[in-house]
C-alpha atoms as a PDB file:
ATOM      1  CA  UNK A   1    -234.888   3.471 -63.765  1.00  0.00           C
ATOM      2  CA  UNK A   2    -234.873  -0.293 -64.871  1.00  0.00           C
ATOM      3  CA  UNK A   3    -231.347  -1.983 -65.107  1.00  0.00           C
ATOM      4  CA  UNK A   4    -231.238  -1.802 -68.237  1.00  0.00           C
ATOM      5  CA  UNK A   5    -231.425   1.870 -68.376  1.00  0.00           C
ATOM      6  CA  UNK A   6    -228.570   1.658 -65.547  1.00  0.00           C
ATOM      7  CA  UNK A   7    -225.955   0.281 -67.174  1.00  0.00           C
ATOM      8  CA  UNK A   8    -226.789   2.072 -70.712  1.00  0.00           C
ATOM      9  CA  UNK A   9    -225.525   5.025 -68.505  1.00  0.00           C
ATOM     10  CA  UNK A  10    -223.042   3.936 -66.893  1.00  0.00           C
ATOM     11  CA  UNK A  11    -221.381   2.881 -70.024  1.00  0.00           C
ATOM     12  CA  UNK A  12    -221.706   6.120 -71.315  1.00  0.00           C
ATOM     13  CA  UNK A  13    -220.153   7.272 -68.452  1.00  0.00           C
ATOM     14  CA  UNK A  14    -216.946   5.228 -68.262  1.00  0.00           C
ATOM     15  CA  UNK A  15    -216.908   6.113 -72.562  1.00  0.00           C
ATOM     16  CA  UNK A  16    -216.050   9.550 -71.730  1.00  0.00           C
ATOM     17  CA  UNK A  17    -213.065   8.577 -69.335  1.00  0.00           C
ATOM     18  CA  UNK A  18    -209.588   8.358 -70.792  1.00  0.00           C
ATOM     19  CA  UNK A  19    -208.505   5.247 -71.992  1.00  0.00           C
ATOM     20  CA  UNK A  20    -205.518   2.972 -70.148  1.00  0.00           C
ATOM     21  CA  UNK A  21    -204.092   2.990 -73.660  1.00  0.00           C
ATOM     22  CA  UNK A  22    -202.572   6.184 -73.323  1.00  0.00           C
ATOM     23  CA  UNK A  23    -199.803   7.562 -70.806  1.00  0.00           C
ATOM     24  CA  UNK A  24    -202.234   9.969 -68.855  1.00  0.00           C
ATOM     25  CA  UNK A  25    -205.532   7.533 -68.901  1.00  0.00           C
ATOM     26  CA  UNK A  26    -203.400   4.901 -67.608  1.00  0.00           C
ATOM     27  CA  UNK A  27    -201.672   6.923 -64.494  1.00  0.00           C
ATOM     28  CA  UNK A  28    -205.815   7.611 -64.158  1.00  0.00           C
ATOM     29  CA  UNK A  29    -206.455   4.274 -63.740  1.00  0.00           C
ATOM     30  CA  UNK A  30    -203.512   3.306 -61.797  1.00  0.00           C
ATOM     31  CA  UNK A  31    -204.723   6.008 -59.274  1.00  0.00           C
ATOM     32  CA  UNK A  32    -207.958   4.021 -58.522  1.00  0.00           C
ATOM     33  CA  UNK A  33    -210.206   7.232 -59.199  1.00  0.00           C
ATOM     34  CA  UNK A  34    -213.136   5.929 -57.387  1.00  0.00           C
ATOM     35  CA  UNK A  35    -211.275   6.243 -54.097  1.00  0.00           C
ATOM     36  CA  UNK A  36    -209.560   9.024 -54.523  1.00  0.00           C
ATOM     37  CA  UNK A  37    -211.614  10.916 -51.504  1.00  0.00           C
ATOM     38  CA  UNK A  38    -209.934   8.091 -49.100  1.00  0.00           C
ATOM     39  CA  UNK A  39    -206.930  10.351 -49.188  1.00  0.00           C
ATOM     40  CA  UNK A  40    -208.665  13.859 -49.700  1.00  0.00           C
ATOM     41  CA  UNK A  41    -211.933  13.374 -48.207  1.00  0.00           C
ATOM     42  CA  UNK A  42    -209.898  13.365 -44.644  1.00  0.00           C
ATOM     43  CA  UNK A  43    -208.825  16.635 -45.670  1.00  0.00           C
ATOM     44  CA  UNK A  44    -212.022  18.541 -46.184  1.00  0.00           C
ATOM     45  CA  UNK A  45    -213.089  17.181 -42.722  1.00  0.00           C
ATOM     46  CA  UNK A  46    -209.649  18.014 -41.025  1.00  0.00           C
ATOM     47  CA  UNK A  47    -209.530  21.656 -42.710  1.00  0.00           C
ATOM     48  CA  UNK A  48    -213.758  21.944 -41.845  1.00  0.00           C
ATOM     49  CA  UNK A  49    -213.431  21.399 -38.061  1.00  0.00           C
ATOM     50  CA  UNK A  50    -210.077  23.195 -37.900  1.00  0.00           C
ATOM     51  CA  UNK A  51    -210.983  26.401 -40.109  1.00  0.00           C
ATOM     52  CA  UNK A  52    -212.041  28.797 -37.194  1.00  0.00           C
ATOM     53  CA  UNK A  53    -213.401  30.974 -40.229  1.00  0.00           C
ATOM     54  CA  UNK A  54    -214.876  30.400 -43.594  1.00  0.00           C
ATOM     55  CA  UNK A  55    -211.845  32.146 -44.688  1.00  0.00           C
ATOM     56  CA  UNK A  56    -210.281  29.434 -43.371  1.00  0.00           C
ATOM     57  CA  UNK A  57    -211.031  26.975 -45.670  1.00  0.00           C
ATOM     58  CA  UNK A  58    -209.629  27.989 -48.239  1.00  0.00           C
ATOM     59  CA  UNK A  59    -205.987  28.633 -46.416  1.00  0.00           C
ATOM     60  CA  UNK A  60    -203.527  28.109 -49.644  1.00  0.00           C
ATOM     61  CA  UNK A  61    -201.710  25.489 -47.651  1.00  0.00           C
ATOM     62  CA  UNK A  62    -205.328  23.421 -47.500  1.00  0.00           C
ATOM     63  CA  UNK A  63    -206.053  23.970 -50.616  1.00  0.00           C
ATOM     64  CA  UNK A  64    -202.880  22.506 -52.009  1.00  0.00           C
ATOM     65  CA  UNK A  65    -203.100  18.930 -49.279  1.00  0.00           C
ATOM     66  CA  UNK A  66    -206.346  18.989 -51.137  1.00  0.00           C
ATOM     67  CA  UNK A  67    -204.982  18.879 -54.396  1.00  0.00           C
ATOM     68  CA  UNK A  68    -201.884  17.141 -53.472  1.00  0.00           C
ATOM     69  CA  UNK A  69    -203.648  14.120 -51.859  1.00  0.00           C
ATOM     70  CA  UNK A  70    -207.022  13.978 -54.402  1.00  0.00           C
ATOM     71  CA  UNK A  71    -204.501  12.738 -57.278  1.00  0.00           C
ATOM     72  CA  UNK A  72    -200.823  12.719 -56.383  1.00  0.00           C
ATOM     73  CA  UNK A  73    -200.610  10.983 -53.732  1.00  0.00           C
ATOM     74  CA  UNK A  74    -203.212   8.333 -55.134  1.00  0.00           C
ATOM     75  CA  UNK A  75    -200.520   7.802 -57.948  1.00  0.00           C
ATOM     76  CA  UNK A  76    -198.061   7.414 -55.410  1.00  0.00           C
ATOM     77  CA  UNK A  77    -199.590   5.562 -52.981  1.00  0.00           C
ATOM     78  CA  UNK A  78    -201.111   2.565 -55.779  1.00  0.00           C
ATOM     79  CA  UNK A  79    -198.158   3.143 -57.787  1.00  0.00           C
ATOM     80  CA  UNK A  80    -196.288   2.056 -55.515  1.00  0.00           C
ATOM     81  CA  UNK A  81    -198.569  -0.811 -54.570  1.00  0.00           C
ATOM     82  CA  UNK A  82    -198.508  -1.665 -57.747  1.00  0.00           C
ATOM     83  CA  UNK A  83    -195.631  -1.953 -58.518  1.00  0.00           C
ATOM     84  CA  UNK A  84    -194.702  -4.558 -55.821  1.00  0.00           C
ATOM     85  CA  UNK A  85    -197.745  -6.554 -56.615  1.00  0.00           C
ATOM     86  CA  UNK A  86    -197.277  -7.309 -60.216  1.00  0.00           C
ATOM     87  CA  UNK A  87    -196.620 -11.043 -59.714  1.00  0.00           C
ATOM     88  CA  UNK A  88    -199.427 -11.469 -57.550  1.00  0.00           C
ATOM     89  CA  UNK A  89    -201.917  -9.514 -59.087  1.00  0.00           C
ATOM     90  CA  UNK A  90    -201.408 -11.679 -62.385  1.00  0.00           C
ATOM     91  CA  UNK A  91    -204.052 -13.847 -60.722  1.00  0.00           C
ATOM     92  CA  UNK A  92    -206.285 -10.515 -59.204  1.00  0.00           C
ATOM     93  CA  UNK A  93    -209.862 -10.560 -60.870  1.00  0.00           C
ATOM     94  CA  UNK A  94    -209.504  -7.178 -60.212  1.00  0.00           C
ATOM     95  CA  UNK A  95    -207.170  -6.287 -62.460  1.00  0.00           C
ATOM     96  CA  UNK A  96    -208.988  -7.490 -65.420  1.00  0.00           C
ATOM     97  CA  UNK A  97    -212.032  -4.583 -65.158  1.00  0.00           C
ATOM     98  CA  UNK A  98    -212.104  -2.976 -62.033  1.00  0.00           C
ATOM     99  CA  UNK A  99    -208.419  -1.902 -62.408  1.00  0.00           C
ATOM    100  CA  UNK A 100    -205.155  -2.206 -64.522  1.00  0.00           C
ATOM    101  CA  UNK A 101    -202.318  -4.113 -64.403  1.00  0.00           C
ATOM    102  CA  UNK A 102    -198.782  -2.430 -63.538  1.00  0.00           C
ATOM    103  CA  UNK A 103    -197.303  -1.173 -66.547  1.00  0.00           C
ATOM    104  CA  UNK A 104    -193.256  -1.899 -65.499  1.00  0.00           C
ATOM    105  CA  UNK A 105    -192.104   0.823 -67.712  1.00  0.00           C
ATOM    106  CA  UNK A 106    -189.466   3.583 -66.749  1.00  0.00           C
ATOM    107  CA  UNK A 107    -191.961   6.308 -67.817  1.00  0.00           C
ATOM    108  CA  UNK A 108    -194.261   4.657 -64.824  1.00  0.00           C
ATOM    109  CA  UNK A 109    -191.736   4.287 -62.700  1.00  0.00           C
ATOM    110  CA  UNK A 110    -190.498   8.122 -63.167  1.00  0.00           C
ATOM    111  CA  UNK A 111    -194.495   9.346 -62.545  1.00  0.00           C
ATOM    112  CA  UNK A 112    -194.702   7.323 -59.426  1.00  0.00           C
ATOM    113  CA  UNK A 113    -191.808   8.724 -58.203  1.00  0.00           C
ATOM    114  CA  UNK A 114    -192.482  12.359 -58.800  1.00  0.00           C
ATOM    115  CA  UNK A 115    -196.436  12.005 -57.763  1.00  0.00           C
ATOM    116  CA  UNK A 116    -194.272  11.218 -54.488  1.00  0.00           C
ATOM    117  CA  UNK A 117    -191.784  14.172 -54.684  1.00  0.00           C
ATOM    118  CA  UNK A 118    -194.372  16.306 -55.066  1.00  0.00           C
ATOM    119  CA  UNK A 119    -195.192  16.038 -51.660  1.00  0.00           C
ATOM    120  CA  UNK A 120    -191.764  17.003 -49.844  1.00  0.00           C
ATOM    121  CA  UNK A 121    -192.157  20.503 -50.270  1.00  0.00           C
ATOM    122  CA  UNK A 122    -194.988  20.408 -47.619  1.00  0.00           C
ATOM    123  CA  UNK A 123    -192.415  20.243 -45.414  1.00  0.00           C
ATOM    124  CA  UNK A 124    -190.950  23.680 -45.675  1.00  0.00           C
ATOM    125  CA  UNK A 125    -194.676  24.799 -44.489  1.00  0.00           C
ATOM    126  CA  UNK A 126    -196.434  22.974 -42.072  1.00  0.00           C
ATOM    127  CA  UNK A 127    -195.706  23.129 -38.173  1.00  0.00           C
ATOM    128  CA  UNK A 128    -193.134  20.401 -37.107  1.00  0.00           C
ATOM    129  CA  UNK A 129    -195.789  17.379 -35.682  1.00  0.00           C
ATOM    130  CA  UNK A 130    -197.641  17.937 -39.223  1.00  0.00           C
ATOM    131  CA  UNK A 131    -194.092  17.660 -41.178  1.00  0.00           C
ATOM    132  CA  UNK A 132    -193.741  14.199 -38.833  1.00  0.00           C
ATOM    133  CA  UNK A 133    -197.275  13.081 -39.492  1.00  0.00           C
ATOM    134  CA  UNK A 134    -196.242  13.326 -43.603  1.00  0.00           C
ATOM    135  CA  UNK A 135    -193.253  11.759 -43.027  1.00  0.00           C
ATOM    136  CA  UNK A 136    -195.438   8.772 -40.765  1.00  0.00           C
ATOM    137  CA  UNK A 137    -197.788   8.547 -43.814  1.00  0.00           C
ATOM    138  CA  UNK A 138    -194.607   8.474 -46.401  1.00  0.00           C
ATOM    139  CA  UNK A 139    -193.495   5.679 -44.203  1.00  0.00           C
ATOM    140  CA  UNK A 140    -196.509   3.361 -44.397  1.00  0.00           C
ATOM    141  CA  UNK A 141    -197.515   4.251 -48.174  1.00  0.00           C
ATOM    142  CA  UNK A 142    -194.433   2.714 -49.308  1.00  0.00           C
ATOM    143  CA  UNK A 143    -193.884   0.092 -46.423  1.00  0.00           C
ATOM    144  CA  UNK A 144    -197.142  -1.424 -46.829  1.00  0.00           C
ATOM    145  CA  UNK A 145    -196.185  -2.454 -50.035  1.00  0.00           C
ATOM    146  CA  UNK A 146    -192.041  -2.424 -50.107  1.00  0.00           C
ATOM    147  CA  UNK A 147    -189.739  -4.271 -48.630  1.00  0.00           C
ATOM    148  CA  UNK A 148    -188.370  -4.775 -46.064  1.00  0.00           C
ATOM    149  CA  UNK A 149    -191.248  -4.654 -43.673  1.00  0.00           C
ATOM    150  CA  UNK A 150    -193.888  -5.094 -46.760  1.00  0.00           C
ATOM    151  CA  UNK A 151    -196.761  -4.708 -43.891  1.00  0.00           C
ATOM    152  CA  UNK A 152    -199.584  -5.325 -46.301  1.00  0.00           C
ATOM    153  CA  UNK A 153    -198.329  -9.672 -45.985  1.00  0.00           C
ATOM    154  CA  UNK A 154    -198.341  -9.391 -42.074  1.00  0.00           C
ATOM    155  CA  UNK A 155    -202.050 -10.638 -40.973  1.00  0.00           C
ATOM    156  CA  UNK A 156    -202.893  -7.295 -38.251  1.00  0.00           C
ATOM    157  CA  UNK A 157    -199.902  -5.059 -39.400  1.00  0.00           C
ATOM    158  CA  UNK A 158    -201.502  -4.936 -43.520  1.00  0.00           C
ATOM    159  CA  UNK A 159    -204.556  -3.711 -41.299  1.00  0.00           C
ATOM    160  CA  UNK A 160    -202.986  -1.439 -38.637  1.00  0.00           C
ATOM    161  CA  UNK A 161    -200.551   0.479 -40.923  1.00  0.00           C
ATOM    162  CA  UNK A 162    -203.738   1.509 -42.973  1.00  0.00           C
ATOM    163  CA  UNK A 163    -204.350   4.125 -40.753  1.00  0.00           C
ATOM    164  CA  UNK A 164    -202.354   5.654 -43.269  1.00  0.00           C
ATOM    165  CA  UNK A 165    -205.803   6.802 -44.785  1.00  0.00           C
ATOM    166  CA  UNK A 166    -206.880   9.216 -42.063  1.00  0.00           C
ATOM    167  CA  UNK A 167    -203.243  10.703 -41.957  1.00  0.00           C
ATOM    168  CA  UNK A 168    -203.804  13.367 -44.588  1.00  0.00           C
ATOM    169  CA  UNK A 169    -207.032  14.573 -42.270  1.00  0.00           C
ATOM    170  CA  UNK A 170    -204.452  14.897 -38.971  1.00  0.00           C
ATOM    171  CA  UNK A 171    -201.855  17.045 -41.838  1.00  0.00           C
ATOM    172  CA  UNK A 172    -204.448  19.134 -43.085  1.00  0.00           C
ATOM    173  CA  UNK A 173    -206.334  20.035 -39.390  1.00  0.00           C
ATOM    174  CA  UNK A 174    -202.785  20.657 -37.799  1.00  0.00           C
ATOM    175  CA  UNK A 175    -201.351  23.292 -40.604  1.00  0.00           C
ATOM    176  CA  UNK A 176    -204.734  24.935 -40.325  1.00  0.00           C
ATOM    177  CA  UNK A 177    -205.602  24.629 -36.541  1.00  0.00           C
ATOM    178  CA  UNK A 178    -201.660  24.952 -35.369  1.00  0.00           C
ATOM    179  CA  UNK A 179    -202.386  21.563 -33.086  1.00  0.00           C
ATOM    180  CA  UNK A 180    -202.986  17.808 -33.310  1.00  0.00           C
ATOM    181  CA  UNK A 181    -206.589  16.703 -33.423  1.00  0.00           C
ATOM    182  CA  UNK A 182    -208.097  15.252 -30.553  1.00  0.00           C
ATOM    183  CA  UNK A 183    -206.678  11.780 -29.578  1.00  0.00           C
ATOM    184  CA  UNK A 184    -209.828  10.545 -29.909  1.00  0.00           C
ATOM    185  CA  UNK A 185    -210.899  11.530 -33.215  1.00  0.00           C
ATOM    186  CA  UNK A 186    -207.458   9.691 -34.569  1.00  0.00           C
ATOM    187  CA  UNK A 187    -207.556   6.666 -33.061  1.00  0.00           C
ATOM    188  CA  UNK A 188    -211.531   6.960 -34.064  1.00  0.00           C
ATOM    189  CA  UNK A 189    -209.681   7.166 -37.803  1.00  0.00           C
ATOM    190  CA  UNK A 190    -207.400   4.667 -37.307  1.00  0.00           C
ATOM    191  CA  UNK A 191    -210.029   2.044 -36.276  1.00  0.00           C
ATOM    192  CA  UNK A 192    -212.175   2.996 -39.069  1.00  0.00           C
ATOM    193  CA  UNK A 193    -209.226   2.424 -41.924  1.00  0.00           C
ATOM    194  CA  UNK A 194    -208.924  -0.785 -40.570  1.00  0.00           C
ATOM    195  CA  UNK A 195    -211.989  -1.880 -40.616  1.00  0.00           C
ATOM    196  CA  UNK A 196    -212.402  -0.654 -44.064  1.00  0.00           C
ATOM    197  CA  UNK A 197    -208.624  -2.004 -45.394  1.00  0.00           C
ATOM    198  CA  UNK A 198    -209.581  -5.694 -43.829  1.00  0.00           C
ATOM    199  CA  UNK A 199    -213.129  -5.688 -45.738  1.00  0.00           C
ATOM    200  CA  UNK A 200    -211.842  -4.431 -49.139  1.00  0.00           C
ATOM    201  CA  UNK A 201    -209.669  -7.792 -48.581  1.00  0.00           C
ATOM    202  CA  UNK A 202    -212.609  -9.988 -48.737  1.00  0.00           C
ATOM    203  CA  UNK A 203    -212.715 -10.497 -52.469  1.00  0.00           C
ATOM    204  CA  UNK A 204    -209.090 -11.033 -52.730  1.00  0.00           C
ATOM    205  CA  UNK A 205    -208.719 -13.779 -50.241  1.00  0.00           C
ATOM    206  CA  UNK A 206    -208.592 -16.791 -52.751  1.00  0.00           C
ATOM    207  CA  UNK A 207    -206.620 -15.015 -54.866  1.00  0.00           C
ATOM    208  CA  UNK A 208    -204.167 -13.950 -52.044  1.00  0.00           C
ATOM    209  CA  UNK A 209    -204.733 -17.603 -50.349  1.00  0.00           C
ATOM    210  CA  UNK A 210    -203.426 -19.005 -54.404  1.00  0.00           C
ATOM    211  CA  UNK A 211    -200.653 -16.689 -54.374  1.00  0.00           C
ATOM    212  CA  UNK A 212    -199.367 -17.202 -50.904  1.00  0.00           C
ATOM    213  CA  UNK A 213    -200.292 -13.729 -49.340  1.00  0.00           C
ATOM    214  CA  UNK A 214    -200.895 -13.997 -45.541  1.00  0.00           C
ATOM    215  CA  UNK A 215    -203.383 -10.830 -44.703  1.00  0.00           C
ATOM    216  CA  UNK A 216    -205.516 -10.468 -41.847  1.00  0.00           C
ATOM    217  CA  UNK A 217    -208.619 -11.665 -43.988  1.00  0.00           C
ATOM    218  CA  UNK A 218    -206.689 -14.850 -45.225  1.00  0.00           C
ATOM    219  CA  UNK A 219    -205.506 -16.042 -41.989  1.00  0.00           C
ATOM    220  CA  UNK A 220    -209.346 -15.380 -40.030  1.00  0.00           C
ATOM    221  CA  UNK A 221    -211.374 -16.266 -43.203  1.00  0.00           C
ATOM    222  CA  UNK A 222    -214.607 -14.822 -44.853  1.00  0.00           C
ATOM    223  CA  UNK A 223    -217.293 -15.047 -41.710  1.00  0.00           C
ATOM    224  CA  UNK A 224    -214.443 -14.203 -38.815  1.00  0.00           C
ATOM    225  CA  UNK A 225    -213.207 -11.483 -40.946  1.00  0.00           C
ATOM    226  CA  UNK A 226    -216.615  -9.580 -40.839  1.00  0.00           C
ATOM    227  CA  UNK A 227    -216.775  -9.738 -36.949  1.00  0.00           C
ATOM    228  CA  UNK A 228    -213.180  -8.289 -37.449  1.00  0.00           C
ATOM    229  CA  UNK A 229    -214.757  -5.266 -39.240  1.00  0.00           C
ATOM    230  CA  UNK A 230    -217.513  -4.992 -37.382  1.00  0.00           C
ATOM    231  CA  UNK A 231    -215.277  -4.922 -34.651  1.00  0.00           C
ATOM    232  CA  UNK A 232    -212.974  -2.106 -35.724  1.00  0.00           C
ATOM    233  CA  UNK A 233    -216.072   0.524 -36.680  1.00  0.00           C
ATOM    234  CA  UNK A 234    -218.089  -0.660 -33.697  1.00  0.00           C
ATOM    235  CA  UNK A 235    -214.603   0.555 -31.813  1.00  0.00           C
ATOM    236  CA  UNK A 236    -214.077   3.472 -33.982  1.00  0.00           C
ATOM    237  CA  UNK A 237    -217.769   4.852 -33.228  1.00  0.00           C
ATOM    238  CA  UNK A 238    -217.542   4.626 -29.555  1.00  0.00           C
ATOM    239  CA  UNK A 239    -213.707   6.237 -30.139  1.00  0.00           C
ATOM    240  CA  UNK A 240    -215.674   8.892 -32.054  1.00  0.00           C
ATOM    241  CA  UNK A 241    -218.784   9.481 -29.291  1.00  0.00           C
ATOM    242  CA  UNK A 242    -215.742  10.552 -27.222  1.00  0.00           C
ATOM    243  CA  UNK A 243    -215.666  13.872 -29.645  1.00  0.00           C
ATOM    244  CA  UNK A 244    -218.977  13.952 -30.431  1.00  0.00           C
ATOM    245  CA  UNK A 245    -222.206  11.653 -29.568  1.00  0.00           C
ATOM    246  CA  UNK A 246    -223.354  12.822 -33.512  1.00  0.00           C
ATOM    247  CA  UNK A 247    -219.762  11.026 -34.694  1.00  0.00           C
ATOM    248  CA  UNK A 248    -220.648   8.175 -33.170  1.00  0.00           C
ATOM    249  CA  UNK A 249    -224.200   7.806 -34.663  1.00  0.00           C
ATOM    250  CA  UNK A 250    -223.058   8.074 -38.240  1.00  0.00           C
ATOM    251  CA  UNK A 251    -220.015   4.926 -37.585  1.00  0.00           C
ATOM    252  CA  UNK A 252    -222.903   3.023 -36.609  1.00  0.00           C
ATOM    253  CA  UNK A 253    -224.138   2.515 -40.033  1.00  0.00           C
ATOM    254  CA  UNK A 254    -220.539   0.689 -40.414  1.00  0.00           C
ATOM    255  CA  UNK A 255    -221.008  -2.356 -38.379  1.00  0.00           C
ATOM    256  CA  UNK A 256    -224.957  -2.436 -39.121  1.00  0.00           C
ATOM    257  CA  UNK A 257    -224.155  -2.805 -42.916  1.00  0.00           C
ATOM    258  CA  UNK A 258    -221.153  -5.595 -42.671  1.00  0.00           C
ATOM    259  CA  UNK A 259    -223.716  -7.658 -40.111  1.00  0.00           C
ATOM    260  CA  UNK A 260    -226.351  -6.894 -42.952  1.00  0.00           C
ATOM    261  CA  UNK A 261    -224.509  -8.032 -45.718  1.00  0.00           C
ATOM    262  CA  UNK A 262    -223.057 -11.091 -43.429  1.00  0.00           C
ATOM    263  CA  UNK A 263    -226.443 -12.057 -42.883  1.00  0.00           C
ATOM    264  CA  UNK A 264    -228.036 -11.425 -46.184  1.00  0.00           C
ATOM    265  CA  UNK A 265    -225.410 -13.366 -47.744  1.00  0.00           C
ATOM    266  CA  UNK A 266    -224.369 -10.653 -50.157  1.00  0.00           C
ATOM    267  CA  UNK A 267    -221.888 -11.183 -52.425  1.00  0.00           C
ATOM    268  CA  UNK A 268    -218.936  -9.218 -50.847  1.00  0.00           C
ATOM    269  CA  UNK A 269    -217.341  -9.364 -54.183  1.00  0.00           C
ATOM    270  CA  UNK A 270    -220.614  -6.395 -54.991  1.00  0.00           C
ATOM    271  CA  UNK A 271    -220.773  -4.998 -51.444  1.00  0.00           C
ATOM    272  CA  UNK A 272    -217.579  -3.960 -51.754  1.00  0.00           C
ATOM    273  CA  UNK A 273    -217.889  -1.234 -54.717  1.00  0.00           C
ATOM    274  CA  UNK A 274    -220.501   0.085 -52.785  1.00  0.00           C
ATOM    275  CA  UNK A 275    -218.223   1.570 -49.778  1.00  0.00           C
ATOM    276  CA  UNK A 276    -216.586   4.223 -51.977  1.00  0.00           C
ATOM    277  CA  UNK A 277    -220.073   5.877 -52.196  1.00  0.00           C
ATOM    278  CA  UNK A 278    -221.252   5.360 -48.132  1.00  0.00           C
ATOM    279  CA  UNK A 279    -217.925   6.939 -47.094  1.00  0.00           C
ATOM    280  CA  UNK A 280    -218.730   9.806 -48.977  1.00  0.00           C
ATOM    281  CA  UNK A 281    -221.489   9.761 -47.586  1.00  0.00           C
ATOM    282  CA  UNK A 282    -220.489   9.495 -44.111  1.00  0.00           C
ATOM    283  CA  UNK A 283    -217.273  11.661 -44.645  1.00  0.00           C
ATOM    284  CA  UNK A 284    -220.158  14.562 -46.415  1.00  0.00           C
ATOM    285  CA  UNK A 285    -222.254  14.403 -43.633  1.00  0.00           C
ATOM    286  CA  UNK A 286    -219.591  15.015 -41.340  1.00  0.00           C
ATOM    287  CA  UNK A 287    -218.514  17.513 -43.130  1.00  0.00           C
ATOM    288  CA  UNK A 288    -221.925  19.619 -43.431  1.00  0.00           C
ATOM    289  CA  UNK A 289    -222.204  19.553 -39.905  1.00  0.00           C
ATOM    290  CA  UNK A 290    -218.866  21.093 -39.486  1.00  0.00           C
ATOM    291  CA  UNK A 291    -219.473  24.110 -42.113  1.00  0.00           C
ATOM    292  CA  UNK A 292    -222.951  24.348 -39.608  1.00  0.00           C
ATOM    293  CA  UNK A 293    -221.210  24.995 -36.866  1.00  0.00           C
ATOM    294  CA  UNK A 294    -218.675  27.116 -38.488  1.00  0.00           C
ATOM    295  CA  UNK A 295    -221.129  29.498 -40.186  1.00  0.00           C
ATOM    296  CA  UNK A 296    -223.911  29.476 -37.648  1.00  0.00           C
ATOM    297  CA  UNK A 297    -222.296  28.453 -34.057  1.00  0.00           C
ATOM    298  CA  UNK A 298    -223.047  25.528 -32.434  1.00  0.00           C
END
């Protein structure tokens, strides 16, 4: 299919999407709908390898993390983000057609809040150490961007409390399983959020530089901030060969592509739309191989 052909449908694509203009195509928008599976992709892996039946995965209390962290919490989360950044992002490339702009009206303000509320009631469900790990990822979805602590201008802590990302998958595995995942498979998370958090900061280092932001990518620049990444998923695969040698594999491709696209001088500013489609993926390939083993042993 030439290029031409390409973007003929993409735009036909994105002319069936709602519009920012309205009140429900903005709060679309705001949610950043192309990564909405970096909240609720975690939980179809978490519920797959904790389901000990098919039955299993469709527990109503998986279902609903599902649902709650697909959209809700995406609201919530960038909302939130959002709405803390609105100085800075005035000067965000971003914002002009990759995103939107925080709208600072009370009707914004009111669905941020509540995409946040809707989460609480969780709590009356899940086993205690799932009820803390919400409240941990509560904490760091608003602290990242809030003050006091405002982690996200910290260089390290704006990429260590993005571990926030494979949270949902520890909620979802525990109220299904009963128990914590293995150690290893979180901290094999955890590396692998920030890995990914630090490279999605690439494009916005200038920006961030201009508007006084100190992140981890600001303070190591463009070429030290790839071996950062590469460092992170390189850690994160070994941290995941601990659970399984076939975890490990698949991270691989992680460090491989950032030294590719180092090397190939890419412009990061393209490689980065393309990670919302290799984590899905990654996170789908993981995922078959857990409904394999569910359905047909190991």
């Amino acid at each position: 299919m030439s290029d031409g052909a390409v973007r003929s449908r993409l735009e036909s694509v994105a002319s069936h999407l709602p519009s920012q203009e309205s009140r429900t195509g903005y709060l679309f928008w705001l949610s950043r709908p192309r990564f909405w599976l970096y909240l609720g992709g975690p939980v179809i892996v978490g519920t797959t390898y904790a389901a000990g039946s098919v039955a299993e995965l469709f527990a109503p209390v998986a279902v609903l993390l599902l649902a709650y962290f697909t959209v809700p919490a995406n609201v919530f989360l960038y909302g939130v983000n959002d709405a803390f950044d609105a100085d800075v992002d005035e000067a965000n490339p971003k914002k002009d057609d990759q995103e939107v702009r925080f709208r600072d009206d009370g009707w914004v303000r009111l669905a941020v809040v509540l995409s946040g509320a809707l989460g609480v009631p969780f709590a009356l469900s899940l086993p205690p150490v799932a009820t803390g790990v919400l409240a941990l990822w509560f904490f760091l979805a608003v602290e990242y961007s809030a003050p006091p602590l405002r982690f996200k201008t910290t260089p390290l802590l704006d990429s260590v409390s993005n571990g926030l990302y494979v949270l949902p998958g520890v909620i979802a595995f525990t109220a299904v399983a009963g128990t914590l995942p293995p150690l290893a498979a979180i901290a094999a998370g955890w590396l692998w959020t920030m890995g990914m958090h630090t490279f999605s900061a690439i494009p916005d280092i200038e920006p961030d530089r201009e508007a006084g932001i100190r992140t981890t990518a600001t303070a190591l620049g463009k070429r030290r901030t790839y071996y950062y990444c590469a460092a992170c998923w390189l850690a994160a695969a070994v941290a995941f060969s601990l659970v399984h040698v076939g975890f490990g594999a698949l991270l691989l491709a992680y460090p491989v592509l950032v030294f590719g696209i180092a090397f190939a001088q890419i412009d990061v500013d393209d490689a980065y739309w393309w990670y919302p489609a290799i984590n899905t993926l990654i996170g789908m390939a993981m995922t078959l191989g857990g409904l394999w083993v569910l359905v047909y042993g190991g």
